[in-house]
N, C-alpha and C. Protein backbone atom coordinates (compact mmCIF):
# COMPACT_ATOMS: atom_id res chain seq x y z
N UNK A 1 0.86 -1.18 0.00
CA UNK A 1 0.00 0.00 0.00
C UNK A 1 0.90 1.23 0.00
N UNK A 2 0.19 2.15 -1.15
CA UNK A 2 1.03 3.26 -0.98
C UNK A 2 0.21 4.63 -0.10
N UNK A 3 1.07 4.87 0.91
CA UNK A 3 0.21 5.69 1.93
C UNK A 3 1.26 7.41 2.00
N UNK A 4 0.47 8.07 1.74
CA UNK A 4 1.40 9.23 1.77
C UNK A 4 0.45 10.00 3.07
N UNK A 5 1.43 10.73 4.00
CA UNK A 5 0.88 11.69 4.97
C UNK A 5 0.69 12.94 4.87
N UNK A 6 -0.21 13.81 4.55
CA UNK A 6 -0.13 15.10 4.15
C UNK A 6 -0.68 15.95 5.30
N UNK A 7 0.20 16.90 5.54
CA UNK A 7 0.19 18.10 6.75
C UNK A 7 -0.77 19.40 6.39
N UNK A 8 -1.47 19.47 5.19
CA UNK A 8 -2.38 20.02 4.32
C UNK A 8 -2.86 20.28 3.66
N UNK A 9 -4.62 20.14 3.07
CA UNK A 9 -5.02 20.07 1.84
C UNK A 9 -5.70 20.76 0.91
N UNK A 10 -5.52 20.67 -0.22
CA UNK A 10 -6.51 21.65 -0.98
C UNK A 10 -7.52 20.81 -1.20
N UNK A 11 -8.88 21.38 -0.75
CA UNK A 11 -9.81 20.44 -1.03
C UNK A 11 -10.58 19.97 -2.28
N UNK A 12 -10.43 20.37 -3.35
CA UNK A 12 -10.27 20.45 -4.38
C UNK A 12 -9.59 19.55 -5.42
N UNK A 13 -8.74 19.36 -4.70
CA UNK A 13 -7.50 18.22 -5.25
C UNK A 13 -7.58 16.74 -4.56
N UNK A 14 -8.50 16.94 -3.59
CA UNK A 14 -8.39 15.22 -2.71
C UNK A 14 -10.07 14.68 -2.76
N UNK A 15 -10.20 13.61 -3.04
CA UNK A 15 -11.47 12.84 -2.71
C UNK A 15 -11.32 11.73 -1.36
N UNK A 16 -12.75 12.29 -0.64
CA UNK A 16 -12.70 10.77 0.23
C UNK A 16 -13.15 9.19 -0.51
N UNK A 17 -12.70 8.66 0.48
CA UNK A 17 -13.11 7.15 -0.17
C UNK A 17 -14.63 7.29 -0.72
N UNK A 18 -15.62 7.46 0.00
CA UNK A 18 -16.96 7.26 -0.37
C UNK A 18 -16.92 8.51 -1.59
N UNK A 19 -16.92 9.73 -1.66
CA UNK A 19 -16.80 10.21 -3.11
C UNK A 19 -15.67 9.34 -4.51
N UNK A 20 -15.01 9.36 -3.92
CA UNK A 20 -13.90 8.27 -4.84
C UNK A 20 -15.35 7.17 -5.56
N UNK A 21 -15.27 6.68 -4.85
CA UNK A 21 -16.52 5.56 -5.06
C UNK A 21 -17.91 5.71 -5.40
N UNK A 22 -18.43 6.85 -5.58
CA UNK A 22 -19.25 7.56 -6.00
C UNK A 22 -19.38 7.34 -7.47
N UNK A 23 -17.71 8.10 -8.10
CA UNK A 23 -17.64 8.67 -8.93
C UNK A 23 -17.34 7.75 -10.03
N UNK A 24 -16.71 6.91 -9.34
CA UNK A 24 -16.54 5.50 -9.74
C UNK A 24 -17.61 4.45 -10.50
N UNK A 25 -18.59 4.68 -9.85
CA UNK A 25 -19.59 3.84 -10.06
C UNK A 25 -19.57 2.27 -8.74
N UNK A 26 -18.72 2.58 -7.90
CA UNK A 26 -18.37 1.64 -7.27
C UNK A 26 -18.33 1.48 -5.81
N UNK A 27 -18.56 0.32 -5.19
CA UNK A 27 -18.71 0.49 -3.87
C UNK A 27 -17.47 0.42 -2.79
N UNK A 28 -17.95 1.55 -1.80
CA UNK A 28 -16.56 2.03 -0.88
C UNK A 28 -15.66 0.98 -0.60
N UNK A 29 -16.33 -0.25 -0.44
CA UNK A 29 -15.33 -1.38 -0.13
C UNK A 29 -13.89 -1.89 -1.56
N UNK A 30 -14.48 -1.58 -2.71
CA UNK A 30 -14.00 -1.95 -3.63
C UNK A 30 -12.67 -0.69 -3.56
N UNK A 31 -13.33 0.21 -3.40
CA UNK A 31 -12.00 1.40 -3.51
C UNK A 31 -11.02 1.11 -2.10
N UNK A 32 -11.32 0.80 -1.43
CA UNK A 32 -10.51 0.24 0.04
C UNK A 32 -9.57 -0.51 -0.29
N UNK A 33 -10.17 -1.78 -1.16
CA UNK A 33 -9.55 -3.02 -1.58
C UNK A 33 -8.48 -2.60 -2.79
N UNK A 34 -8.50 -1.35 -3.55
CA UNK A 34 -7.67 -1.05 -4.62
C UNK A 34 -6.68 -0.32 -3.97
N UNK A 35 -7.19 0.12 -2.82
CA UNK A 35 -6.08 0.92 -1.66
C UNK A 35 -5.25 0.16 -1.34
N UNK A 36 -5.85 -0.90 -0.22
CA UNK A 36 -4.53 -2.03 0.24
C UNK A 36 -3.99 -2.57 -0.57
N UNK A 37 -4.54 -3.17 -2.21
CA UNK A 37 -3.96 -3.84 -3.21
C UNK A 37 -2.44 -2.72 -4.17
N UNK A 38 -2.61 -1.59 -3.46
CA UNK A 38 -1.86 -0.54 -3.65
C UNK A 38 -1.93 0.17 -5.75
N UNK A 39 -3.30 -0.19 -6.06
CA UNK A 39 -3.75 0.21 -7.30
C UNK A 39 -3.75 1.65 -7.11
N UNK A 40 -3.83 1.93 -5.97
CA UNK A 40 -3.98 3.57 -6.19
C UNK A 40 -3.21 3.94 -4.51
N UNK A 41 -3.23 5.20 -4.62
CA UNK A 41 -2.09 5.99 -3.64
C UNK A 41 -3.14 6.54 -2.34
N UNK A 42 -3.01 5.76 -1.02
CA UNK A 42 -3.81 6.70 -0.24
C UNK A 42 -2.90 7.56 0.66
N UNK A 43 -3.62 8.77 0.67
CA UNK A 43 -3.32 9.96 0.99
C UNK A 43 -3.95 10.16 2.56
N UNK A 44 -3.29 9.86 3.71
CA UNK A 44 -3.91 10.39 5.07
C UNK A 44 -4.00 11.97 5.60
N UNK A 45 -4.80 12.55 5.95
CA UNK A 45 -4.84 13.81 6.92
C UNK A 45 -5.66 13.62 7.83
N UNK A 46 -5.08 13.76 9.06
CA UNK A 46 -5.79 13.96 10.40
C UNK A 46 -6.56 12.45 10.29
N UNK A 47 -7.42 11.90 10.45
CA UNK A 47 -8.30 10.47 10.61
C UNK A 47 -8.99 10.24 9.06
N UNK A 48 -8.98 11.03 7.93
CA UNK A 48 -9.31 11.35 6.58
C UNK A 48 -8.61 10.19 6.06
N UNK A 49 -8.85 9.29 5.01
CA UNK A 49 -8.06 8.71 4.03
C UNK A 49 -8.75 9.30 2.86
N UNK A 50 -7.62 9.79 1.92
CA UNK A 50 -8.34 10.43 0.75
C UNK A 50 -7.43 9.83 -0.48
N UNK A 51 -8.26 10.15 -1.56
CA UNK A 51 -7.31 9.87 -2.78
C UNK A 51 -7.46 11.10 -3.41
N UNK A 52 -5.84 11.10 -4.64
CA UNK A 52 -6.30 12.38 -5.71
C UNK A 52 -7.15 12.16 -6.44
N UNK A 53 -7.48 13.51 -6.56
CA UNK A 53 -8.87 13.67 -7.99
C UNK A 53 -8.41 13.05 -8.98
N UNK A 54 -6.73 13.88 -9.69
CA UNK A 54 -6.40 13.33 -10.73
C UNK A 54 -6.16 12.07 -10.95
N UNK A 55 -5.65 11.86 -9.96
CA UNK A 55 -5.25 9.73 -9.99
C UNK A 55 -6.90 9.09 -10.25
N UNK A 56 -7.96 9.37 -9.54
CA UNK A 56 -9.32 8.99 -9.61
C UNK A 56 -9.57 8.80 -11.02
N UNK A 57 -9.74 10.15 -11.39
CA UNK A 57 -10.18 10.16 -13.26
C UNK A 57 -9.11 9.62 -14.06
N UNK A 58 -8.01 9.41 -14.31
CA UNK A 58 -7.26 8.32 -14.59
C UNK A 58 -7.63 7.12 -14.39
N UNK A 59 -8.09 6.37 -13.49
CA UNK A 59 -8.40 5.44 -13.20
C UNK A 59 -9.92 5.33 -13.87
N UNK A 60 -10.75 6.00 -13.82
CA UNK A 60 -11.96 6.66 -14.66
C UNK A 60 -11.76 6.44 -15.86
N UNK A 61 -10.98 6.80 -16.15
CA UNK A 61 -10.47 6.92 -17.75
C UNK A 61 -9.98 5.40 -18.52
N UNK A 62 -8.72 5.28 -17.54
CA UNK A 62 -8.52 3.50 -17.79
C UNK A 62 -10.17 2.68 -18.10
N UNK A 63 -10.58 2.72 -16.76
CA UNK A 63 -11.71 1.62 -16.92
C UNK A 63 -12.74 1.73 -18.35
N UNK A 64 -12.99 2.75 -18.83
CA UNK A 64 -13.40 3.19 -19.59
C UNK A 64 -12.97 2.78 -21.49
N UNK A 65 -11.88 2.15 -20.86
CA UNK A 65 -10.57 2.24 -22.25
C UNK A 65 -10.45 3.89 -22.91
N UNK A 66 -10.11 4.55 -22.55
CA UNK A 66 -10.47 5.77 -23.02
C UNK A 66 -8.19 6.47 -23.23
């Protein structure tokens, strides 16, 4: 798992898991499971696990074949 600690955020730039998964089309557990499987980068602040927007729609994009 890739876990990065960030000391502050633009909110703008970070999704929580359940928006992640939203946007996704997919359920929070599945984005958890791409977390620990280290498919994607989680980002901690304060008790928050978030992912980037941009990494998200990339991943958006992949699934998509796009």
């Amino acid at each position: 798992m890739h876990t990065r600690e960030l000391k502050h955020i633009d909110a703008g730039e970070y999704l929580t898991v359940e928006e992640a998964a939203s946007l996704l089309g997919l359920k929070e557990m599945s984005i958890r499971n791409y977390l620990s499987d280290g498919k994607l980068t989680t980002y901690k602040f304060k008790s928050l696990t978030l992912l980037k927007k941009e990494e998200v729609m990339k991943w958006k994009d992949r699934q998509r074949g796009t």
